[in-house]
N, C-alpha and C. Protein backbone atom coordinates (compact mmCIF):
# COMPACT_ATOMS: atom_id res chain seq x y z
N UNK A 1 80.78 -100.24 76.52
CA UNK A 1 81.81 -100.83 75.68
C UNK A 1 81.31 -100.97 74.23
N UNK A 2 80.39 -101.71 74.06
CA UNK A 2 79.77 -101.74 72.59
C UNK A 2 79.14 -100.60 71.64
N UNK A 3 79.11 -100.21 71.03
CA UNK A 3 78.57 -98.96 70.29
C UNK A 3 77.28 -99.63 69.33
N UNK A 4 76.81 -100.77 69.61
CA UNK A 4 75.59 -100.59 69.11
C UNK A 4 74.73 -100.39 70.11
N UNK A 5 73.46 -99.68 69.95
CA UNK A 5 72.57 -98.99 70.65
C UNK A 5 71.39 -99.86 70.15
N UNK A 6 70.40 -99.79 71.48
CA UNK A 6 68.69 -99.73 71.13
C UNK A 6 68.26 -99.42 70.09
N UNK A 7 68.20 -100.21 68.74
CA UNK A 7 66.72 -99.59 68.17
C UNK A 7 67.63 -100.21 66.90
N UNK A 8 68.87 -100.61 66.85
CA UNK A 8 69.82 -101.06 65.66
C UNK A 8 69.94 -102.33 65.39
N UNK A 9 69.81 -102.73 64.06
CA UNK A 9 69.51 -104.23 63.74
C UNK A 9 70.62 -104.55 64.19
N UNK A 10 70.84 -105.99 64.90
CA UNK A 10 71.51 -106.69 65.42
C UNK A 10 72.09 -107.45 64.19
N UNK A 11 74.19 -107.59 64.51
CA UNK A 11 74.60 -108.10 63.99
C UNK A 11 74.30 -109.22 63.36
N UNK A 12 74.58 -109.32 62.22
CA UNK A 12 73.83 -110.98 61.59
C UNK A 12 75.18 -112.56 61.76
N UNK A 13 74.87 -112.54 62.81
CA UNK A 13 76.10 -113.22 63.30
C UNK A 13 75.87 -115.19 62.94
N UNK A 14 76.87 -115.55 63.04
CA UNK A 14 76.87 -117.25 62.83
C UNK A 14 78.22 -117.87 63.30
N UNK A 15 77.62 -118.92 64.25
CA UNK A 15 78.44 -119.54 64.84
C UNK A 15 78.23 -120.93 65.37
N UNK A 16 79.34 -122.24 65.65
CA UNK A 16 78.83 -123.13 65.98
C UNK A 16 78.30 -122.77 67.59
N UNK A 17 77.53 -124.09 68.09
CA UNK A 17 77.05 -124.23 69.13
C UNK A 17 77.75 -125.06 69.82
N UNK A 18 77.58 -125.43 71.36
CA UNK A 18 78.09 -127.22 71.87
C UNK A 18 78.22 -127.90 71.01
N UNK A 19 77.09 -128.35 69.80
CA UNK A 19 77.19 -129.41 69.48
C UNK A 19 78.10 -129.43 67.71
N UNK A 20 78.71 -128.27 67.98
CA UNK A 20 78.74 -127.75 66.28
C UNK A 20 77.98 -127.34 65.39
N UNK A 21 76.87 -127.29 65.66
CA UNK A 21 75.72 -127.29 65.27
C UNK A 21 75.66 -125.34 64.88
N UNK A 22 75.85 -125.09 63.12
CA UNK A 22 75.81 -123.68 63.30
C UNK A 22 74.60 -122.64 63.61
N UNK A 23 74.68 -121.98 64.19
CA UNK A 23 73.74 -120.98 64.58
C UNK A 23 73.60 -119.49 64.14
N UNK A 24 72.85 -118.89 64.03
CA UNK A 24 72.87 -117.87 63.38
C UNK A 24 71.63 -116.85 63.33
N UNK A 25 71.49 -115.51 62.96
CA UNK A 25 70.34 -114.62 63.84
C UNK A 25 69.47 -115.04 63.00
N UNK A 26 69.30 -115.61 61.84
CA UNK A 26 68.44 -115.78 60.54
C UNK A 26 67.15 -117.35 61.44
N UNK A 27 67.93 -117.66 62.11
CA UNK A 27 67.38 -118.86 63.22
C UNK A 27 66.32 -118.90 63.85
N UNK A 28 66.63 -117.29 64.35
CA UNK A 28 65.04 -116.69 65.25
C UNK A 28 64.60 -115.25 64.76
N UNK A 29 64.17 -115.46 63.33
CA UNK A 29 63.05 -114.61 62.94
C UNK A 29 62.09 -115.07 63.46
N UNK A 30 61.41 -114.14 63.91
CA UNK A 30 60.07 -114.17 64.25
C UNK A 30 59.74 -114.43 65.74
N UNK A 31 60.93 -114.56 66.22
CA UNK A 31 61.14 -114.80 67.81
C UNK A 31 61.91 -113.71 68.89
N UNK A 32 61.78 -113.58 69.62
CA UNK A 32 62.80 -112.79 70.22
C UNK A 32 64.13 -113.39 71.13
N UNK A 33 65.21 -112.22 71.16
CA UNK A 33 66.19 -113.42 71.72
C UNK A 33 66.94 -113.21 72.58
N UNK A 34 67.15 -113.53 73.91
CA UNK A 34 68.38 -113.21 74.89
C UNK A 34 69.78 -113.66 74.64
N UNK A 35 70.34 -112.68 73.87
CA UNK A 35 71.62 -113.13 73.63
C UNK A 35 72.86 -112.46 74.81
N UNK A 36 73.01 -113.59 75.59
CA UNK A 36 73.82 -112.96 76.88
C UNK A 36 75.81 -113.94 76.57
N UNK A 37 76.20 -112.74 76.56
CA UNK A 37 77.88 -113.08 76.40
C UNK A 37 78.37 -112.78 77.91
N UNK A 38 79.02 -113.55 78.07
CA UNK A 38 79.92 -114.19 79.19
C UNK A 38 81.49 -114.10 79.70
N UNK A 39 82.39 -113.76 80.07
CA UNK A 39 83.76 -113.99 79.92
C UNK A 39 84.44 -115.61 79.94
N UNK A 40 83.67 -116.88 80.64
CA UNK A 40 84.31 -117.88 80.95
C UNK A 40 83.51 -119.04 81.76
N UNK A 41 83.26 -120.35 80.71
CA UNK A 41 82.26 -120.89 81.03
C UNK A 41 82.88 -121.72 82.53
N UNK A 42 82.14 -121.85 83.64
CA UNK A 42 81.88 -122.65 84.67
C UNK A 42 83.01 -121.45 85.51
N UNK A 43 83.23 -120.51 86.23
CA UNK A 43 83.44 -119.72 86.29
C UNK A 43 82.76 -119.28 87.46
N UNK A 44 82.98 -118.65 88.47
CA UNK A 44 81.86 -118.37 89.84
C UNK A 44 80.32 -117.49 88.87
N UNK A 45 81.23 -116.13 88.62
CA UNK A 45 80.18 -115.06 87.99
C UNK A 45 79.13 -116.00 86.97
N UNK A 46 79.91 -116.53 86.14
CA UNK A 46 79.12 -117.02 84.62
C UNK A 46 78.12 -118.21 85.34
N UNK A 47 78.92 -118.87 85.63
CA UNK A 47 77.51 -119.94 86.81
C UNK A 47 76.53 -119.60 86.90
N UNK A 48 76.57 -118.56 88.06
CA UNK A 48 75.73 -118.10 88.47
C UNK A 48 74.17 -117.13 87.22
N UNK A 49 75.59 -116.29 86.83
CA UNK A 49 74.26 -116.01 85.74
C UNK A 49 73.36 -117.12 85.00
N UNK A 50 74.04 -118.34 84.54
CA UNK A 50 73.77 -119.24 83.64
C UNK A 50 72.92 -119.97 84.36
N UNK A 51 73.11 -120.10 85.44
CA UNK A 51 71.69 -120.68 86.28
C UNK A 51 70.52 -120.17 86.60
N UNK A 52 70.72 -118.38 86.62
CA UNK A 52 69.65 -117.43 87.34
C UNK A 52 68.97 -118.00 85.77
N UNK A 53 69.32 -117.74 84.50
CA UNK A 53 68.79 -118.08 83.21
C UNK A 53 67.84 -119.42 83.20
N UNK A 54 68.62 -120.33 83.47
CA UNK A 54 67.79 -121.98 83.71
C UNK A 54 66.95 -122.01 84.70
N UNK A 55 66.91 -121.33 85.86
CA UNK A 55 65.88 -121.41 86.40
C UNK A 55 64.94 -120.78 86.33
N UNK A 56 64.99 -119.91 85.48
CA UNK A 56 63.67 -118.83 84.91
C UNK A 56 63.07 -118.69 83.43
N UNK A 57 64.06 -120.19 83.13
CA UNK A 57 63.76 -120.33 81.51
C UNK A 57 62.17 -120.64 81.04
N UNK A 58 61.79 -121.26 82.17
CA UNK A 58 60.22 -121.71 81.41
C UNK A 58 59.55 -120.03 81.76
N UNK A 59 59.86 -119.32 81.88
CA UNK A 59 59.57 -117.86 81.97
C UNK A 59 59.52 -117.19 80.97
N UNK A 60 61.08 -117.37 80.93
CA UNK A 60 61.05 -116.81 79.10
C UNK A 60 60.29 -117.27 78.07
N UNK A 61 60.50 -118.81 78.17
CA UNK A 61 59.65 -119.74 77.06
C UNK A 61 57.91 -119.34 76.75
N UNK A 62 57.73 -118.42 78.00
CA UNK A 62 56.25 -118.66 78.11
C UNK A 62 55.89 -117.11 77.61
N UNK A 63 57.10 -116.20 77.23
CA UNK A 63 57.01 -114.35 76.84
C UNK A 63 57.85 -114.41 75.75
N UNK A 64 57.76 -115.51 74.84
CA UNK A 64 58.47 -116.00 73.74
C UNK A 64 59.61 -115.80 73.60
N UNK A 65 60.48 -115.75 74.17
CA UNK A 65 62.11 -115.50 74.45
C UNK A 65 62.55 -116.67 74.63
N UNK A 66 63.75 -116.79 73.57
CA UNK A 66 65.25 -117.77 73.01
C UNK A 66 66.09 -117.80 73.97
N UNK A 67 66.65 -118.33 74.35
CA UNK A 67 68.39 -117.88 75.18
C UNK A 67 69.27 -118.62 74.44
N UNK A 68 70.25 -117.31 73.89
CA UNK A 68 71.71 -118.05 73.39
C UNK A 68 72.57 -117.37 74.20
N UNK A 69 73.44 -118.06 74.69
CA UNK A 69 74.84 -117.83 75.62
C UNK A 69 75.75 -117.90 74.49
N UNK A 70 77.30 -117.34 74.92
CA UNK A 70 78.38 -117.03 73.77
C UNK A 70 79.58 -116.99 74.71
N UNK A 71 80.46 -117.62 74.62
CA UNK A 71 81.84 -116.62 74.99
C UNK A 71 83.21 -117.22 74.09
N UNK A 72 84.43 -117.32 74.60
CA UNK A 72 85.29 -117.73 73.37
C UNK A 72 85.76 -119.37 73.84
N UNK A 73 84.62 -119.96 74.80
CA UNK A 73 85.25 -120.92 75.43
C UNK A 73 85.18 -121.68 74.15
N UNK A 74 86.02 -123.20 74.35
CA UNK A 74 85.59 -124.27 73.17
C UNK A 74 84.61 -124.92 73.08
N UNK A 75 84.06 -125.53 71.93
CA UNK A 75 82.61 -126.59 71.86
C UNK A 75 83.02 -127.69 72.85
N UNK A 76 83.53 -127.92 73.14
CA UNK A 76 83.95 -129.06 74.54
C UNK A 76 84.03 -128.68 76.29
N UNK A 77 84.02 -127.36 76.15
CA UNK A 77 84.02 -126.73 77.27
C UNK A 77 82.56 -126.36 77.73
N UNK A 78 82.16 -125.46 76.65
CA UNK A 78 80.58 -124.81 76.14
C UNK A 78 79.89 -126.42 76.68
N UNK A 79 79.88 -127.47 76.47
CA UNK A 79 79.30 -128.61 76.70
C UNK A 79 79.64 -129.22 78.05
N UNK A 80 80.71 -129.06 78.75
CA UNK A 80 80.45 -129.49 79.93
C UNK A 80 80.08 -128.58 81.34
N UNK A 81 80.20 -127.50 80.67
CA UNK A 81 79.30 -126.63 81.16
C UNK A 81 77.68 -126.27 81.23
N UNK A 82 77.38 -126.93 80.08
CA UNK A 82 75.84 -127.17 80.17
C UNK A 82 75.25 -128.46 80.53
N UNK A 83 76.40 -129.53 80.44
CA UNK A 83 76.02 -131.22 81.52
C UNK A 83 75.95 -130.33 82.93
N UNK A 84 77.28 -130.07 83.01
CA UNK A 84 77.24 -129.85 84.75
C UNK A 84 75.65 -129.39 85.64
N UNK A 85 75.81 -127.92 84.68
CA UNK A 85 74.63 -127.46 85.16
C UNK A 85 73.04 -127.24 84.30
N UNK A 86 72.96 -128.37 83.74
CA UNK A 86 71.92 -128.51 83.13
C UNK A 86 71.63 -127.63 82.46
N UNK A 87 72.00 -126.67 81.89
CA UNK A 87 71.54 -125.71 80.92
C UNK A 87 70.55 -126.07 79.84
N UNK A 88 69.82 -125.37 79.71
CA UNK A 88 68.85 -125.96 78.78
C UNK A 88 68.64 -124.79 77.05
N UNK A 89 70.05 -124.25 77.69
CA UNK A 89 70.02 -123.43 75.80
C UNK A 89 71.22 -123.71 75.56
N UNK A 90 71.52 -123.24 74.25
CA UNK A 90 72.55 -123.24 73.77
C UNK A 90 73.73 -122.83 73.59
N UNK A 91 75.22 -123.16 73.60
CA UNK A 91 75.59 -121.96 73.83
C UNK A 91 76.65 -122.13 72.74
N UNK A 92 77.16 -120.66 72.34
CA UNK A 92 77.84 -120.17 70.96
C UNK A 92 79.67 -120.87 71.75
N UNK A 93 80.10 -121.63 70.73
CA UNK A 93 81.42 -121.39 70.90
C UNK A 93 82.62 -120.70 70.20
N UNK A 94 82.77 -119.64 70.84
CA UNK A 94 82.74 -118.25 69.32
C UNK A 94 84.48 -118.58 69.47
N UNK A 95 85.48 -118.88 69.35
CA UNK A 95 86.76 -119.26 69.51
C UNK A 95 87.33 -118.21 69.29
N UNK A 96 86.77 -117.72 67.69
CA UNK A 96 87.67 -117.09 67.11
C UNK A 96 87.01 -115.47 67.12
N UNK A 97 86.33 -115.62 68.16
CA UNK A 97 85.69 -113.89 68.79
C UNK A 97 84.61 -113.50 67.87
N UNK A 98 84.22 -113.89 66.33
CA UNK A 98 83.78 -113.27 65.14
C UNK A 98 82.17 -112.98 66.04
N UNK A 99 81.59 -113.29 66.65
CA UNK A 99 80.30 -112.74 67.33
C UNK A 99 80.71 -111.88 68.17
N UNK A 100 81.64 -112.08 69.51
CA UNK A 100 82.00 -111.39 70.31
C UNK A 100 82.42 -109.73 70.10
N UNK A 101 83.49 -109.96 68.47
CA UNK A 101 83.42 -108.63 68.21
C UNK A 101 83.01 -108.15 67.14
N UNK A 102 81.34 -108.60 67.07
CA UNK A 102 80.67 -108.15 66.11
C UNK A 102 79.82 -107.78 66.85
N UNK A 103 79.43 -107.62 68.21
CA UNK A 103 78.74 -107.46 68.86
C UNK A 103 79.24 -106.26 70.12
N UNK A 104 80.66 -105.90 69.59
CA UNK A 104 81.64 -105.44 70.33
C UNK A 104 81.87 -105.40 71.97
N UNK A 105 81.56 -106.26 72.56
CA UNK A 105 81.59 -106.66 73.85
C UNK A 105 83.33 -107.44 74.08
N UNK A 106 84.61 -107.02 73.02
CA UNK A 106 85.78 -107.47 73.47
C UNK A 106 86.47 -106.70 73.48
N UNK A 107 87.27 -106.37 74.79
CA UNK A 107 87.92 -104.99 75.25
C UNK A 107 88.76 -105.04 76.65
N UNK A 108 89.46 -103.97 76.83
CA UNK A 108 90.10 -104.00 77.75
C UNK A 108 89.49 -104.07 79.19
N UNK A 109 90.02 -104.77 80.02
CA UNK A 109 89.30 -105.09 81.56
C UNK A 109 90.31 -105.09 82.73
N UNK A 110 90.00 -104.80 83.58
CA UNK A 110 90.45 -104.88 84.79
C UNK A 110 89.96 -106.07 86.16
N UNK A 111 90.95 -106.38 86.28
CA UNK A 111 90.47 -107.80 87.52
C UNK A 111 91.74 -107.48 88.58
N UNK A 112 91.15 -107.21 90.01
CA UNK A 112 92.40 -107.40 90.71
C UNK A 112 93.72 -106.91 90.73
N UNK A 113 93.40 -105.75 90.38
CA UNK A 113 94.60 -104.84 89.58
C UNK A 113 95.27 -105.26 88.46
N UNK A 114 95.07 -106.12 87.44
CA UNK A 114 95.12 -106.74 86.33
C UNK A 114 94.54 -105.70 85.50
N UNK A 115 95.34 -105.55 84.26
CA UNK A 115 94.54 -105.30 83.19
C UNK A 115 94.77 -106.21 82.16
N UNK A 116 93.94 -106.58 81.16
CA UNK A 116 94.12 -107.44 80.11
C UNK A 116 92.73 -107.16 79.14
N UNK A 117 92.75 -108.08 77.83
CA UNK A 117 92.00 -107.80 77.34
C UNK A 117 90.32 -109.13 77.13
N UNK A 118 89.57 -109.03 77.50
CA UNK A 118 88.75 -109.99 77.69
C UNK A 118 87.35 -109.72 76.92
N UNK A 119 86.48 -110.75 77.59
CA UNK A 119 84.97 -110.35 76.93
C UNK A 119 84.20 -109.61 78.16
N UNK A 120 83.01 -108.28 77.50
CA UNK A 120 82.68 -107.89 78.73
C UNK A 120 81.04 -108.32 78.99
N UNK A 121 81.14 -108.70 80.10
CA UNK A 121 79.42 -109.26 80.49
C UNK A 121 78.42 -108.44 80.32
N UNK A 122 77.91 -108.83 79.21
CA UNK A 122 77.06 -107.61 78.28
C UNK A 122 75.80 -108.42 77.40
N UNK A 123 74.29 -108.16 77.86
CA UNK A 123 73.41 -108.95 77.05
C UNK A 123 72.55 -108.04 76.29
N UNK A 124 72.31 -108.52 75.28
CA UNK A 124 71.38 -108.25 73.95
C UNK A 124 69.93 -108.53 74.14
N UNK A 125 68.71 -107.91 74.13
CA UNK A 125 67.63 -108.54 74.01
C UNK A 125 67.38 -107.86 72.48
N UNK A 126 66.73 -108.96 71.49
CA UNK A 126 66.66 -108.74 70.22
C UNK A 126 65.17 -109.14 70.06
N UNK A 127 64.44 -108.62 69.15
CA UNK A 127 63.04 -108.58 68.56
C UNK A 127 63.05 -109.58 67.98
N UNK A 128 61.74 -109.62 67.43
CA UNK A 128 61.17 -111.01 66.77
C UNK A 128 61.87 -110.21 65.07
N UNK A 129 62.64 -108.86 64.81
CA UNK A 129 62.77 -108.72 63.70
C UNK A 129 64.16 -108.54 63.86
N UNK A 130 64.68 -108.85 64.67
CA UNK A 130 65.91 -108.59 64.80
C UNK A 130 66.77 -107.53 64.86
N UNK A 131 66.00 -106.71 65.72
CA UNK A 131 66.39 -105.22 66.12
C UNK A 131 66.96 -105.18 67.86
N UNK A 132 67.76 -105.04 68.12
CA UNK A 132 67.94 -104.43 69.27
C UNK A 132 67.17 -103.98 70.22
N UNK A 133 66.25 -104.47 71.13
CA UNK A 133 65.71 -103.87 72.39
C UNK A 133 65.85 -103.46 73.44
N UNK A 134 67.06 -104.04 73.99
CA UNK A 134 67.61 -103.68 75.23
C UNK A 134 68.80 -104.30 75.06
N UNK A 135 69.65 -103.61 75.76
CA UNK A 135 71.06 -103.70 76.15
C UNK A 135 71.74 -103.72 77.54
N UNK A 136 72.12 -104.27 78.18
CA UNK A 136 72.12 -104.86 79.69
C UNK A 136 73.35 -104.58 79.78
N UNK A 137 74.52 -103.96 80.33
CA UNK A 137 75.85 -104.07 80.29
C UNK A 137 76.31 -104.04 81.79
N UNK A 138 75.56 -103.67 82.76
CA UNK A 138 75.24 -103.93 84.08
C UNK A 138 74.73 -105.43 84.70
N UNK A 139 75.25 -106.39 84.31
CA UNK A 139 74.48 -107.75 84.82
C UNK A 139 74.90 -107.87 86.18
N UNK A 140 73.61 -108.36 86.69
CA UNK A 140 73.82 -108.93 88.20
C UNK A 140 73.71 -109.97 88.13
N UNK A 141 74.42 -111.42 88.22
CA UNK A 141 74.71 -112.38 87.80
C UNK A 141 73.57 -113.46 88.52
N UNK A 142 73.29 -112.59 89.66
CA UNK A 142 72.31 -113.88 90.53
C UNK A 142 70.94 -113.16 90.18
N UNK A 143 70.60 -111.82 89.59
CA UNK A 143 69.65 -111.92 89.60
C UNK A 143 68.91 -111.27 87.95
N UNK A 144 70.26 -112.28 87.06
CA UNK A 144 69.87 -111.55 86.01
C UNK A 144 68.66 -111.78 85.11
N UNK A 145 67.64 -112.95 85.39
CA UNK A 145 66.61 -113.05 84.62
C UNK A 145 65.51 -111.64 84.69
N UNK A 146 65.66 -111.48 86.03
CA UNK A 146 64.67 -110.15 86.36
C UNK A 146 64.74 -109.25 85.92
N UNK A 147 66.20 -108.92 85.30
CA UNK A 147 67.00 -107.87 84.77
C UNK A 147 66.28 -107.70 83.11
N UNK A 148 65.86 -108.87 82.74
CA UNK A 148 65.60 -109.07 81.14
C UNK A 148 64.23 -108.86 81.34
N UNK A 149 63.04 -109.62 82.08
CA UNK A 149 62.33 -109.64 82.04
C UNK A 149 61.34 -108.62 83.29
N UNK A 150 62.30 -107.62 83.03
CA UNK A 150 61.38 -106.47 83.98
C UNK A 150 59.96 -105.73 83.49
């Protein structure tokens, strides 16, 4: 779905967080970053990913890897989704899509013989310079930390 590729500086994106709090790629120079987009917070699929993440976070923390989550839910939603399940990153409440389709992960989908237009479950791993390293557009939701950190 997205047409940016491996090896291409990553959108320079900015957005609030849960807490309003704006965020932006200028944030984690010098770090690297799992930026994983979502279709719909608390959600069977998104759960699940969002937990395989929290429970493998001191993993990341320890191979210097960020986690920012994103989808178009609201900063009130984005937040009781990270009480519920303890999330321990942050997550983008992009409303008005400006990350989502800067990152081009918003497009047409199919559910159930449905078509409509949604976000597609698609993660970013970004350099400490903010280049593109990997691109995940295949997530397995229960076992997606392994997926990043293979």
């Amino acid at each position: 779905m997205t047409t940016l590729k491996i090896g291409d500086q990553a959108p320079n994106f900015k957005a609030e967080d849960q807490d309003g709090m704006l965020r932006q790629l200028a944030d984690y120079a010098g770090k690297k970053l799992v930026l994983f987009f979502y279709p719909k917070a608390s959600t069977p699929g998104c759960t699940a990913e969002a937990c395989d993440l929290r429970d493998n976070y001191q993993s990341f923390l320890a191979k210097g890897y960020e986690i920012l989550g994103a989808s178009a839910d609201s900063a009130k939603r984005q937040q009781n989704f990270i009480s519920k399940y303890e999330l321990p990153f942050p997550l983008l409440a992009d409303e008005d899509k400006a990350v989502i389709t800067a990152f081009g992960v918003w497009g047409p989908k199919k559910f159930m013989g449905r078509e409509y237009d949604g976000i597609h479950r698609t993660t970013f791993v970004i350099d400490e310079n903010g280049v593109i390293e990997d691109i995940i557009a295949k997530v397995k939701t229960k076992e997606h930390a392994s997926q990043i950190l293979k």
